[in-house]
ModelCIF file with pLDDT and N, C-alpha, C, O atoms, coordinates in Angstrom:
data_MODEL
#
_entry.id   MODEL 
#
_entity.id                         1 
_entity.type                       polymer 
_entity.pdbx_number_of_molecules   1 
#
_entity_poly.entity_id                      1 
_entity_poly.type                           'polypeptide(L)' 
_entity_poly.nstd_linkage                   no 
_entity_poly.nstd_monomer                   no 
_entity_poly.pdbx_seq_one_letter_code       
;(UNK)(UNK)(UNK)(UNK)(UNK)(UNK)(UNK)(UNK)(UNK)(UNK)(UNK)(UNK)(UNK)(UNK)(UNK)(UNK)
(UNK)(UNK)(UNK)(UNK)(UNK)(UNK)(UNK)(UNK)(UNK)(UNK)(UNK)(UNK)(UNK)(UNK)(UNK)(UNK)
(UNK)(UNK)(UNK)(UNK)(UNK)(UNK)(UNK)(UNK)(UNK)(UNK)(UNK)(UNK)(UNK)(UNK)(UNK)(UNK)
;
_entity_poly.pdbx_seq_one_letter_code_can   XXXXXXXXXXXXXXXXXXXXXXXXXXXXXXXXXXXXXXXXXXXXXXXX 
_entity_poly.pdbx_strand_id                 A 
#
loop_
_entity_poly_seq.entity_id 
_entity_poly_seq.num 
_entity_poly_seq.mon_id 
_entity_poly_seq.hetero 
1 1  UNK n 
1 2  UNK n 
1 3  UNK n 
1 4  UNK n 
1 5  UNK n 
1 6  UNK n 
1 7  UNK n 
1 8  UNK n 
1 9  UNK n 
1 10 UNK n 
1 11 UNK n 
1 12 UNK n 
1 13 UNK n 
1 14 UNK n 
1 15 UNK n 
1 16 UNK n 
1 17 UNK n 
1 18 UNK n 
1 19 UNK n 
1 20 UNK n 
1 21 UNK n 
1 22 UNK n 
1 23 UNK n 
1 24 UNK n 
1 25 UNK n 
1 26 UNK n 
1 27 UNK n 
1 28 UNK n 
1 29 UNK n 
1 30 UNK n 
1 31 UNK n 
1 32 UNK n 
1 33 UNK n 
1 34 UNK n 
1 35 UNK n 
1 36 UNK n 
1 37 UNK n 
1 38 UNK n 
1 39 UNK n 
1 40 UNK n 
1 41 UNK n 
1 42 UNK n 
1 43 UNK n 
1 44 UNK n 
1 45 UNK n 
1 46 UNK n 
1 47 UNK n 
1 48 UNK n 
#
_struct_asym.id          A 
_struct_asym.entity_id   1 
#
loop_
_ma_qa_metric.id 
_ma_qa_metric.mode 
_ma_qa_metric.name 
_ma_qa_metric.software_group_id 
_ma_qa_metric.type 
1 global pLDDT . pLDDT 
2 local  pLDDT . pLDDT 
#
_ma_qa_metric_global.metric_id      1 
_ma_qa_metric_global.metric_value   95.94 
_ma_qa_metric_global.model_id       1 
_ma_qa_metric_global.ordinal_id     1 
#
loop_
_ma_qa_metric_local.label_asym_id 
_ma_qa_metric_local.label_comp_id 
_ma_qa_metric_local.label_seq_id 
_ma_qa_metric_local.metric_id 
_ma_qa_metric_local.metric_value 
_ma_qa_metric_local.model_id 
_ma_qa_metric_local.ordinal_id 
A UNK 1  2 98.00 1 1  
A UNK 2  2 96.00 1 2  
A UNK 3  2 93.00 1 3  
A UNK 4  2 90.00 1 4  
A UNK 5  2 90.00 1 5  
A UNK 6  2 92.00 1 6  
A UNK 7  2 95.00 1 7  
A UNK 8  2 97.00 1 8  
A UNK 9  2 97.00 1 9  
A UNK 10 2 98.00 1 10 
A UNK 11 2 98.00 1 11 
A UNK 12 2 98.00 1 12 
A UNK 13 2 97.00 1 13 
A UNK 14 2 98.00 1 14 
A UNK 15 2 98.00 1 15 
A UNK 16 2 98.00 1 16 
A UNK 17 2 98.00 1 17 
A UNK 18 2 98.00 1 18 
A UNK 19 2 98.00 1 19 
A UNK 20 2 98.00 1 20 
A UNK 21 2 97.00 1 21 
A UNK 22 2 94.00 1 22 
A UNK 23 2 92.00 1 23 
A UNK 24 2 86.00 1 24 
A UNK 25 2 86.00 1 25 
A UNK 26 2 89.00 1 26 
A UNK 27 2 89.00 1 27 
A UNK 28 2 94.00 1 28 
A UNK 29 2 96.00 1 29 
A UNK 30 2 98.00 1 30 
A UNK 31 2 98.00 1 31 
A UNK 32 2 98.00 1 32 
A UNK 33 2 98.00 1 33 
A UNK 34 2 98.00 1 34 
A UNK 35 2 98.00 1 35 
A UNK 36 2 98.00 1 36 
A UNK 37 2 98.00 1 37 
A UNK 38 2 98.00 1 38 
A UNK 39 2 97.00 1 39 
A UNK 40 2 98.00 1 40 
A UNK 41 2 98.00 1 41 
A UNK 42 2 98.00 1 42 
A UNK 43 2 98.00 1 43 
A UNK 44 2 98.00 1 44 
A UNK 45 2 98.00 1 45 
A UNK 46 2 98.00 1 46 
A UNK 47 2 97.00 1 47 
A UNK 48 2 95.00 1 48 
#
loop_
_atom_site.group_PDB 
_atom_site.id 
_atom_site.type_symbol 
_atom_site.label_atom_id 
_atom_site.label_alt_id 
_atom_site.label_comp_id 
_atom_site.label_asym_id 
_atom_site.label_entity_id 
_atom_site.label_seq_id 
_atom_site.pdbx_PDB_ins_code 
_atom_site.Cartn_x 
_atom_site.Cartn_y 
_atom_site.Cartn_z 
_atom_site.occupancy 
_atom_site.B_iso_or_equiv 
_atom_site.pdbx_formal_charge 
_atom_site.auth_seq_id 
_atom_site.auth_comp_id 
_atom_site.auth_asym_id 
_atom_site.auth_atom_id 
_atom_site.pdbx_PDB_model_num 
ATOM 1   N N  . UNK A 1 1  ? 113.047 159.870 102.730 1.00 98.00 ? 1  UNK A N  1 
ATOM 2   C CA . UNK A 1 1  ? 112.982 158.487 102.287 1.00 98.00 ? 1  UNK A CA 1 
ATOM 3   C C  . UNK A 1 1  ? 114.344 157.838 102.414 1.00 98.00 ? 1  UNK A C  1 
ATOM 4   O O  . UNK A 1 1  ? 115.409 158.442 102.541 1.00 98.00 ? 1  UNK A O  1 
ATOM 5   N N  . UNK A 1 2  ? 114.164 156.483 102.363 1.00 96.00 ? 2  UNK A N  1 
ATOM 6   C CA . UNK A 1 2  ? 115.847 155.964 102.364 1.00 96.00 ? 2  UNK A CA 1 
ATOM 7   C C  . UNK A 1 2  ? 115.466 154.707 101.652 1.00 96.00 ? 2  UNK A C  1 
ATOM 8   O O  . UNK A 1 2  ? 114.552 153.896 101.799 1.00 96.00 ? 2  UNK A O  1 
ATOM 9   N N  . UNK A 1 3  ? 116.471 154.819 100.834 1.00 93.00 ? 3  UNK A N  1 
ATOM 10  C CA . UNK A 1 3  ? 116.661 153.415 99.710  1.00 93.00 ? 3  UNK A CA 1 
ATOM 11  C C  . UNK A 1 3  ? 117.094 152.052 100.304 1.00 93.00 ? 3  UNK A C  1 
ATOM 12  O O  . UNK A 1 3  ? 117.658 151.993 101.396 1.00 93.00 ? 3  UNK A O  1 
ATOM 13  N N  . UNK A 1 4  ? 116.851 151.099 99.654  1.00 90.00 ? 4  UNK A N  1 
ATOM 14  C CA . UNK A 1 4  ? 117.536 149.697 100.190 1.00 90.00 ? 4  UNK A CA 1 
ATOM 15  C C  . UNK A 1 4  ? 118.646 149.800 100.499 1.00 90.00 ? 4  UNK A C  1 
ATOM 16  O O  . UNK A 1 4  ? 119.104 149.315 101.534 1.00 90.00 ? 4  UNK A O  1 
ATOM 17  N N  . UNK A 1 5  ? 119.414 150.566 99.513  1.00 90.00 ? 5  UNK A N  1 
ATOM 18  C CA . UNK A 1 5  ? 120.789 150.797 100.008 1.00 90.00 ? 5  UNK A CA 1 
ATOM 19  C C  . UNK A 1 5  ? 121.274 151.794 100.823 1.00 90.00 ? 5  UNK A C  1 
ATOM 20  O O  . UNK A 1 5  ? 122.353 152.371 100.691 1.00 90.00 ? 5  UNK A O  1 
ATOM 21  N N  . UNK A 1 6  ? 120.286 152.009 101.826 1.00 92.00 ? 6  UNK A N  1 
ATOM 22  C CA . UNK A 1 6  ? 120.203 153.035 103.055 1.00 92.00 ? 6  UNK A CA 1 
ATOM 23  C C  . UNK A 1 6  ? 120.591 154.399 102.704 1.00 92.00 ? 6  UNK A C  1 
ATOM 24  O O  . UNK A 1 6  ? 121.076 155.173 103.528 1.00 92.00 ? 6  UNK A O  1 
ATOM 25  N N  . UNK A 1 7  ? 120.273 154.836 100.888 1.00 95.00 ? 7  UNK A N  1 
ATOM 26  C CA . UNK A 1 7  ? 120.463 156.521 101.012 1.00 95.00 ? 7  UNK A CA 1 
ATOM 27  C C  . UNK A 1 7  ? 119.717 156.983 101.205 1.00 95.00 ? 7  UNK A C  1 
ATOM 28  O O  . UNK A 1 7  ? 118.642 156.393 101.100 1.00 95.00 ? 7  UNK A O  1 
ATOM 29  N N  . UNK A 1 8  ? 119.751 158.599 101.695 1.00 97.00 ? 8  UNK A N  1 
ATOM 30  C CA . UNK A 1 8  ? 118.771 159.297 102.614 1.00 97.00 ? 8  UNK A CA 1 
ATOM 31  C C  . UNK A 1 8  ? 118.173 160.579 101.324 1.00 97.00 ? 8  UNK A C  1 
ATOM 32  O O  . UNK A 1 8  ? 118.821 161.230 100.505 1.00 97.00 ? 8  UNK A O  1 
ATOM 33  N N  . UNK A 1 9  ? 117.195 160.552 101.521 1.00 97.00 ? 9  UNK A N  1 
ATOM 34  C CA . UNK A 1 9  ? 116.421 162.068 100.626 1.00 97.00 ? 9  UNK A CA 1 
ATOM 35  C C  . UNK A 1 9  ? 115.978 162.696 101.724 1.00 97.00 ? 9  UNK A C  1 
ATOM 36  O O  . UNK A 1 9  ? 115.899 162.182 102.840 1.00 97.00 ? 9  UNK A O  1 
ATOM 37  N N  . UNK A 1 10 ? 115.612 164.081 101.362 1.00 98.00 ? 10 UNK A N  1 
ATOM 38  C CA . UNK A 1 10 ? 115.027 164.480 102.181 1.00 98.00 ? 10 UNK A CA 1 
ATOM 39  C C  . UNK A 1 10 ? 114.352 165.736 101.493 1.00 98.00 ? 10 UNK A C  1 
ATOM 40  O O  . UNK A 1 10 ? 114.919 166.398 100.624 1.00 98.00 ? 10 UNK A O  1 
ATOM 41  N N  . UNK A 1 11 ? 112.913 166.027 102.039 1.00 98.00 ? 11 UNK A N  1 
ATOM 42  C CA . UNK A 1 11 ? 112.883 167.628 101.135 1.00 98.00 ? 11 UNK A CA 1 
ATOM 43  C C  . UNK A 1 11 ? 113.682 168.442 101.780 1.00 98.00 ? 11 UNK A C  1 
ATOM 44  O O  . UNK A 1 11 ? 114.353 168.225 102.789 1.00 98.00 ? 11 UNK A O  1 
ATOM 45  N N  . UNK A 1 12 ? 113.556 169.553 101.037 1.00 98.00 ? 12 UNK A N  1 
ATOM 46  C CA . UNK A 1 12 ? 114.468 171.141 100.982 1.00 98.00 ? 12 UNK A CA 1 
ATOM 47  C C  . UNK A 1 12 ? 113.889 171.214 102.661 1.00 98.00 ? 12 UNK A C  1 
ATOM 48  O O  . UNK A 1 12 ? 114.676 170.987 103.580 1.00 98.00 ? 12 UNK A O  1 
ATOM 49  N N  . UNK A 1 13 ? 112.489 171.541 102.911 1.00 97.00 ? 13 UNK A N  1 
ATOM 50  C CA . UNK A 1 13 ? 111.945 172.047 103.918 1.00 97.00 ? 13 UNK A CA 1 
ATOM 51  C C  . UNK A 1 13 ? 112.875 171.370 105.531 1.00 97.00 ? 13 UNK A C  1 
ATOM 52  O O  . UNK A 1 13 ? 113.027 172.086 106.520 1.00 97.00 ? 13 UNK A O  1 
ATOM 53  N N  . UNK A 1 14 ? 113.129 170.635 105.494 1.00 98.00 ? 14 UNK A N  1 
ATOM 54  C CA . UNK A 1 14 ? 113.106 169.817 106.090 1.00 98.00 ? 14 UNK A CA 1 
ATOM 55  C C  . UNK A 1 14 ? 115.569 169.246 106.341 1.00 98.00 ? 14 UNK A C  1 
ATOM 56  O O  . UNK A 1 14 ? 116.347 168.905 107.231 1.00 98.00 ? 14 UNK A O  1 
ATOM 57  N N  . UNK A 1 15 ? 115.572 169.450 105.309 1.00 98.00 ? 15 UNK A N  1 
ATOM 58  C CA . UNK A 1 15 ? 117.080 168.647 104.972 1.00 98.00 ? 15 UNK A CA 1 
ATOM 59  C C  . UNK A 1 15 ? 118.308 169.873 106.369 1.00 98.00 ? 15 UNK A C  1 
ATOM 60  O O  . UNK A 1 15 ? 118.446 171.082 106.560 1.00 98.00 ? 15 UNK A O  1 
ATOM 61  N N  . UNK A 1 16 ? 118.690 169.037 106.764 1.00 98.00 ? 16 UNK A N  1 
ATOM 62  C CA . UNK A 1 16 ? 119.514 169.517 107.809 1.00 98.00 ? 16 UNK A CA 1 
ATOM 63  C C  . UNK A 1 16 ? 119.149 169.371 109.351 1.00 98.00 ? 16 UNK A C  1 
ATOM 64  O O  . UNK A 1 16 ? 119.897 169.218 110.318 1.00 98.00 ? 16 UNK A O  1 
ATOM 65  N N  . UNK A 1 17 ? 117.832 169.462 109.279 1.00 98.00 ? 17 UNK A N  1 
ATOM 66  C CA . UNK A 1 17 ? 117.311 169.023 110.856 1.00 98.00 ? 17 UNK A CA 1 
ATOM 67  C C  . UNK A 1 17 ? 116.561 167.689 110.788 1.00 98.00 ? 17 UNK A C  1 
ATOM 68  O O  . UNK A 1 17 ? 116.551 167.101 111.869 1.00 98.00 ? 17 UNK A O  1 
ATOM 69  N N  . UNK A 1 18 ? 115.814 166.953 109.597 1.00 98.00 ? 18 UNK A N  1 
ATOM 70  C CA . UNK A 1 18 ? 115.656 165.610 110.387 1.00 98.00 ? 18 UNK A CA 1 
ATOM 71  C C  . UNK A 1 18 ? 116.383 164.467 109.378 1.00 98.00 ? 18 UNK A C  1 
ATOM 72  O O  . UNK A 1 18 ? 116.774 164.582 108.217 1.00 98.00 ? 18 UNK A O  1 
ATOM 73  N N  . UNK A 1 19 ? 116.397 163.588 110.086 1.00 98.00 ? 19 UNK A N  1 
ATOM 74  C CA . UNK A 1 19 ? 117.316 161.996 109.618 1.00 98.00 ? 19 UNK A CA 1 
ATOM 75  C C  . UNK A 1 19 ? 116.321 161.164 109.888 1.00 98.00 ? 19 UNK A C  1 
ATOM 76  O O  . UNK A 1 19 ? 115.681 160.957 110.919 1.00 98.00 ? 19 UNK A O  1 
ATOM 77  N N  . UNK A 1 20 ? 116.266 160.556 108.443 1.00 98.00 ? 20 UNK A N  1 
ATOM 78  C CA . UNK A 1 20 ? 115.776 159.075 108.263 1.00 98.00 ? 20 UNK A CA 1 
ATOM 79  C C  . UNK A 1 20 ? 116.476 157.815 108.652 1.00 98.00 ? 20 UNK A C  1 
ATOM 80  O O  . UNK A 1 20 ? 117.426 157.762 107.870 1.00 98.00 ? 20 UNK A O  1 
ATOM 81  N N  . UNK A 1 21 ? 116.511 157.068 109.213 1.00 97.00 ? 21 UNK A N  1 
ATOM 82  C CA . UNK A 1 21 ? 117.259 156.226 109.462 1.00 97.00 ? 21 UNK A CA 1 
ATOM 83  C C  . UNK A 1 21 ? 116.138 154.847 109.606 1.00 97.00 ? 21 UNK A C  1 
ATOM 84  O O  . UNK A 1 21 ? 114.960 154.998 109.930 1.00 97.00 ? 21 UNK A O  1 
ATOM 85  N N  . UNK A 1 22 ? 116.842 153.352 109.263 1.00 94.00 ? 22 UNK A N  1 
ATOM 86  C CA . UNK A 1 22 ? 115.969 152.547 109.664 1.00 94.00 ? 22 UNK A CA 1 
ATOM 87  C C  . UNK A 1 22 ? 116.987 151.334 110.692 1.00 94.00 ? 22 UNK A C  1 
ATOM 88  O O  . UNK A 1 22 ? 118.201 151.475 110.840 1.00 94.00 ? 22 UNK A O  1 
ATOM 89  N N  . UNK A 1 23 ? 116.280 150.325 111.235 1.00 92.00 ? 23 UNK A N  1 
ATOM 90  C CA . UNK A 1 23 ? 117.005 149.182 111.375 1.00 92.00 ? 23 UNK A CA 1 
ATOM 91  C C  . UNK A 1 23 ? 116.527 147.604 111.237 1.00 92.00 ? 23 UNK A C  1 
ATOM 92  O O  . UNK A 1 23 ? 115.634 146.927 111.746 1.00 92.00 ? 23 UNK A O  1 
ATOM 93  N N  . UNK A 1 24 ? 117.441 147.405 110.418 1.00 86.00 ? 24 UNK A N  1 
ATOM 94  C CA . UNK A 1 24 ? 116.213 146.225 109.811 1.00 86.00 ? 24 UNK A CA 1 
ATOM 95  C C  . UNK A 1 24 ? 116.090 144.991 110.572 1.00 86.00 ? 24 UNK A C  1 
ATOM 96  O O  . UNK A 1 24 ? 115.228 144.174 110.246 1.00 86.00 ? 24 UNK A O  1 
ATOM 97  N N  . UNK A 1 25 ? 116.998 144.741 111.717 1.00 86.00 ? 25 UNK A N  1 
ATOM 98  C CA . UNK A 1 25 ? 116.500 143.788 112.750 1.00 86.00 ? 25 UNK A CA 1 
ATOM 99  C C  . UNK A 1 25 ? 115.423 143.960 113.410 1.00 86.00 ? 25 UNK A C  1 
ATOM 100 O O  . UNK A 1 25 ? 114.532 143.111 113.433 1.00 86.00 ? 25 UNK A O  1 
ATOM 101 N N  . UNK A 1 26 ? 115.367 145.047 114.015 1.00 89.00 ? 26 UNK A N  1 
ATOM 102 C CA . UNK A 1 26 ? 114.177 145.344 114.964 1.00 89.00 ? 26 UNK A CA 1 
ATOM 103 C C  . UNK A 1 26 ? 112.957 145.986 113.760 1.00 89.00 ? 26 UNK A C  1 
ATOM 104 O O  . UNK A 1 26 ? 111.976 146.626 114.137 1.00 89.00 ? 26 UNK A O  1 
ATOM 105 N N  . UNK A 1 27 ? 113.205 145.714 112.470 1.00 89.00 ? 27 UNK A N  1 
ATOM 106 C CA . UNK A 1 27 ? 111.882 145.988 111.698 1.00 89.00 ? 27 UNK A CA 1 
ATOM 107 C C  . UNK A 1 27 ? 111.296 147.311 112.166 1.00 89.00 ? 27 UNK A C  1 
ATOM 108 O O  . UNK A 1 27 ? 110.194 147.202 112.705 1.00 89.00 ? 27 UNK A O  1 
ATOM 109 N N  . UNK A 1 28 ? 111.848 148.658 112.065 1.00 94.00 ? 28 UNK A N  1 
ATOM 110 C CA . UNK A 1 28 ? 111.865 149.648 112.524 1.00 94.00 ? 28 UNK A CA 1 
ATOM 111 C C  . UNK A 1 28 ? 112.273 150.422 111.798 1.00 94.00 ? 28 UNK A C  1 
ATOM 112 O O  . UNK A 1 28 ? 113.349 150.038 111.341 1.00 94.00 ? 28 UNK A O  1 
ATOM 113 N N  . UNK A 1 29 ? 111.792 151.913 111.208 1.00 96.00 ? 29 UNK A N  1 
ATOM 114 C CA . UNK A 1 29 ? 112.069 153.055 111.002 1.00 96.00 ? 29 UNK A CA 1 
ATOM 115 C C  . UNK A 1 29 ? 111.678 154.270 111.165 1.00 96.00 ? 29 UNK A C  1 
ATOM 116 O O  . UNK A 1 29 ? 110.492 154.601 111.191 1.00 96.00 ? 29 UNK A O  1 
ATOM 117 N N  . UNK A 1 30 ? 112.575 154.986 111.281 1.00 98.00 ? 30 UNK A N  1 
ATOM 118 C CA . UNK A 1 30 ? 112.849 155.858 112.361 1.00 98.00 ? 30 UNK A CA 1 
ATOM 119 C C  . UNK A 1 30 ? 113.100 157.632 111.881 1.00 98.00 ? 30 UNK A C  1 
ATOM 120 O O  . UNK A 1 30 ? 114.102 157.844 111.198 1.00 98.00 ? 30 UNK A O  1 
ATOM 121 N N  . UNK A 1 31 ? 112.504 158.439 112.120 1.00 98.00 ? 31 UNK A N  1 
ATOM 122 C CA . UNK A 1 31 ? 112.604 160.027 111.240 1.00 98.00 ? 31 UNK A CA 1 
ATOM 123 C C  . UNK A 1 31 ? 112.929 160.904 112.571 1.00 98.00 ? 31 UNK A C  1 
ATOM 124 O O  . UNK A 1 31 ? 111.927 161.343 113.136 1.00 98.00 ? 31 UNK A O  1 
ATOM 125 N N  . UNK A 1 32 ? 114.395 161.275 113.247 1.00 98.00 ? 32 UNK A N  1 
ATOM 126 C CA . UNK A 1 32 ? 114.663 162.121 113.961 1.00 98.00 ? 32 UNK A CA 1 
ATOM 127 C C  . UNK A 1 32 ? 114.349 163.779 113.736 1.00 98.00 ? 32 UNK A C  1 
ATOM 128 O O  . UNK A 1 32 ? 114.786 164.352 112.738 1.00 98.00 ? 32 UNK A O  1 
ATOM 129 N N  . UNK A 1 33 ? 113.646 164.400 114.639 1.00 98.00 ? 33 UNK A N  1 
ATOM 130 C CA . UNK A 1 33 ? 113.563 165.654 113.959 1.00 98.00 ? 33 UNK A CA 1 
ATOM 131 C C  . UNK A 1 33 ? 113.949 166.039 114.710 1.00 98.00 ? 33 UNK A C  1 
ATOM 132 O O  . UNK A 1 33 ? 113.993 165.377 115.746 1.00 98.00 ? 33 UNK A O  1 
ATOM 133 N N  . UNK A 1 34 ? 114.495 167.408 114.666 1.00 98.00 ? 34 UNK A N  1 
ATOM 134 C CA . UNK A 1 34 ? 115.197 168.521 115.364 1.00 98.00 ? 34 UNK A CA 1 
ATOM 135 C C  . UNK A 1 34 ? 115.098 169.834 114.660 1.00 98.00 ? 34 UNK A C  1 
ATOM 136 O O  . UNK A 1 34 ? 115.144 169.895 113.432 1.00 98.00 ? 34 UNK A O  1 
ATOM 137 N N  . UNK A 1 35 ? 114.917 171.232 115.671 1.00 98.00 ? 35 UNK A N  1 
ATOM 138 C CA . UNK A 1 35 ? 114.968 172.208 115.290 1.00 98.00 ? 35 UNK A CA 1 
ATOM 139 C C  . UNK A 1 35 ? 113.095 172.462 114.932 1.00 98.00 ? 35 UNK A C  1 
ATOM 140 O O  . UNK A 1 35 ? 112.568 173.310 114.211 1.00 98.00 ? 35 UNK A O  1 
ATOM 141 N N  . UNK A 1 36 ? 112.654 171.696 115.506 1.00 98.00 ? 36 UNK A N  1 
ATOM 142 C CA . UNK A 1 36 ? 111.123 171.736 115.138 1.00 98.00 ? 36 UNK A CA 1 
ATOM 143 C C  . UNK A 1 36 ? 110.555 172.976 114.756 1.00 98.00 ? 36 UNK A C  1 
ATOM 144 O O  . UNK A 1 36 ? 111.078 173.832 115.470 1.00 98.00 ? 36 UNK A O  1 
ATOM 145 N N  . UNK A 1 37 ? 109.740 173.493 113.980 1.00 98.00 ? 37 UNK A N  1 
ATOM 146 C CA . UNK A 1 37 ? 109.224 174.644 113.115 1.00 98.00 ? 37 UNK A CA 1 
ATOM 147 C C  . UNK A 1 37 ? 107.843 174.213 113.932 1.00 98.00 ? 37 UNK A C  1 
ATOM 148 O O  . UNK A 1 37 ? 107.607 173.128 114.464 1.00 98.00 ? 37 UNK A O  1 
ATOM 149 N N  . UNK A 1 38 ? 106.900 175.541 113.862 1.00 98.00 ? 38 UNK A N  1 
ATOM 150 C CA . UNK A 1 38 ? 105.603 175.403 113.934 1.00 98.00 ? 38 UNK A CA 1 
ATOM 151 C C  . UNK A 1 38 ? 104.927 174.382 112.215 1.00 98.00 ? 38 UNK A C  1 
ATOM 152 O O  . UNK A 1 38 ? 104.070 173.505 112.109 1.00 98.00 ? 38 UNK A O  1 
ATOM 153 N N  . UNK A 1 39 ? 105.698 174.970 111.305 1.00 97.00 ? 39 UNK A N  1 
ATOM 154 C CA . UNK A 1 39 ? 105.295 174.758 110.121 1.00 97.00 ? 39 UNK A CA 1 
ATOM 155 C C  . UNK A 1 39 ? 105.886 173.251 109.930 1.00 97.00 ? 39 UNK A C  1 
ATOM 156 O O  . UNK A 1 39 ? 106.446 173.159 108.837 1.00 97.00 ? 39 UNK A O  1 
ATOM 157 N N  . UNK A 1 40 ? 105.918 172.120 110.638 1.00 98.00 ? 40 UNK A N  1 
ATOM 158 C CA . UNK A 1 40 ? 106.424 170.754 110.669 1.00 98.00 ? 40 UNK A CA 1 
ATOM 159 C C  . UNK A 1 40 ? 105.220 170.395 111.417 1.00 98.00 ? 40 UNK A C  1 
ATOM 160 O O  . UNK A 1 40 ? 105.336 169.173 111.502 1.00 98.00 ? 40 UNK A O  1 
ATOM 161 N N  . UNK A 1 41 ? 104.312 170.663 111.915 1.00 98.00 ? 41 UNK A N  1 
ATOM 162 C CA . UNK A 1 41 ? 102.752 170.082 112.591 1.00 98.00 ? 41 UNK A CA 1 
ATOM 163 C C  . UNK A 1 41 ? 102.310 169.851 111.212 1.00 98.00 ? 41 UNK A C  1 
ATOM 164 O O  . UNK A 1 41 ? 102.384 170.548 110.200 1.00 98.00 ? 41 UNK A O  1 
ATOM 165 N N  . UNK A 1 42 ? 101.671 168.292 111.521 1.00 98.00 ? 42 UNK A N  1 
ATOM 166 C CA . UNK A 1 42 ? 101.425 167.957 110.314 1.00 98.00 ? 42 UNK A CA 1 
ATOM 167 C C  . UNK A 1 42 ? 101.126 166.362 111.031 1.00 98.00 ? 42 UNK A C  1 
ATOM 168 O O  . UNK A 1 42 ? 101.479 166.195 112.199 1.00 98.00 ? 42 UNK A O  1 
ATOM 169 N N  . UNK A 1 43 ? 100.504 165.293 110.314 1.00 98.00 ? 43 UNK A N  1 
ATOM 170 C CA . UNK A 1 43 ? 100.054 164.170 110.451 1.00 98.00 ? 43 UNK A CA 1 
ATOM 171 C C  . UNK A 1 43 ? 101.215 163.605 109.740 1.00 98.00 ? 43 UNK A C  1 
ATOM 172 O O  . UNK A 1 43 ? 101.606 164.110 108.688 1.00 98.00 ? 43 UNK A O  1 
ATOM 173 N N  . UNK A 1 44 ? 101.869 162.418 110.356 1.00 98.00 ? 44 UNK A N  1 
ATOM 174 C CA . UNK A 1 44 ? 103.007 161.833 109.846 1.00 98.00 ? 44 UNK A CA 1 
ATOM 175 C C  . UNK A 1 44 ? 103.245 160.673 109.181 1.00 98.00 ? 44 UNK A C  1 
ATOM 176 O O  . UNK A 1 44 ? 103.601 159.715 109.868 1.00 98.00 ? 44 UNK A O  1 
ATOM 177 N N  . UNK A 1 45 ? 103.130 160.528 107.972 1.00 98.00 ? 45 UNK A N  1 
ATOM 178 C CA . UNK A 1 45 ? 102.746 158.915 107.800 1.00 98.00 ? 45 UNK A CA 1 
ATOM 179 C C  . UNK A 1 45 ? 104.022 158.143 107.494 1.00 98.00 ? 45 UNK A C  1 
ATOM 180 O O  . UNK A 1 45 ? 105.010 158.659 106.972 1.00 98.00 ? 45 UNK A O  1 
ATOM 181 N N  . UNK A 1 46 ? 103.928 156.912 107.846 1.00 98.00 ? 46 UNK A N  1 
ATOM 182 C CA . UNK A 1 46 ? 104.879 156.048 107.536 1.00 98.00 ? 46 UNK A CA 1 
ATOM 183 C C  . UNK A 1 46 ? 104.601 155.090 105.804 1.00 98.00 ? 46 UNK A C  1 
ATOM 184 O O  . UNK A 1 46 ? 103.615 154.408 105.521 1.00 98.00 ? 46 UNK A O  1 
ATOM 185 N N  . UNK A 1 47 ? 105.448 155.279 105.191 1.00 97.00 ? 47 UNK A N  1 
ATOM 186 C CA . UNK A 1 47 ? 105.281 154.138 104.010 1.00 97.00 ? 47 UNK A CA 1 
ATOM 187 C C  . UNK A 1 47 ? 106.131 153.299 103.262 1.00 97.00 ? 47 UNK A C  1 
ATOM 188 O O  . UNK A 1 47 ? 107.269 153.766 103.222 1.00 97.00 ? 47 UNK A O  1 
ATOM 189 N N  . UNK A 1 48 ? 106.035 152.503 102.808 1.00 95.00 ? 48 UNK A N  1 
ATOM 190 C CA . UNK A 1 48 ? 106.916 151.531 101.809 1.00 95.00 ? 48 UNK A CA 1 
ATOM 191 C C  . UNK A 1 48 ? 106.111 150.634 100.689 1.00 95.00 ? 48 UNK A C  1 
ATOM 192 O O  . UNK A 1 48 ? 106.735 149.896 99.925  1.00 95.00 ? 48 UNK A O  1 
#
């Protein structure tokens, strides 16, 4: 997740290989993953 004030959470599972990031001109956000796990297949939802 990332706050208005653009801080980043992340779960445990997950913290070190992907980044939340958004940009609020292009009304866009954005979850880089890396280091992909079999156990990261999963349906991805976006929310706010």
């Amino acid at each position: 997740a990332i706050s208005r004030s653009n801080s980043q959470y992340y779960a445990d599972s997950v913290k070190g290989r992907f980044t939340i990031s958004r940009d609020t001109a292009k009304r866009m956000l954005y979850l880089q993953m890396g280091s992909l796990k079999p156990e990261d297949t999963a349906v991805y939802y976006c929310a706010a």
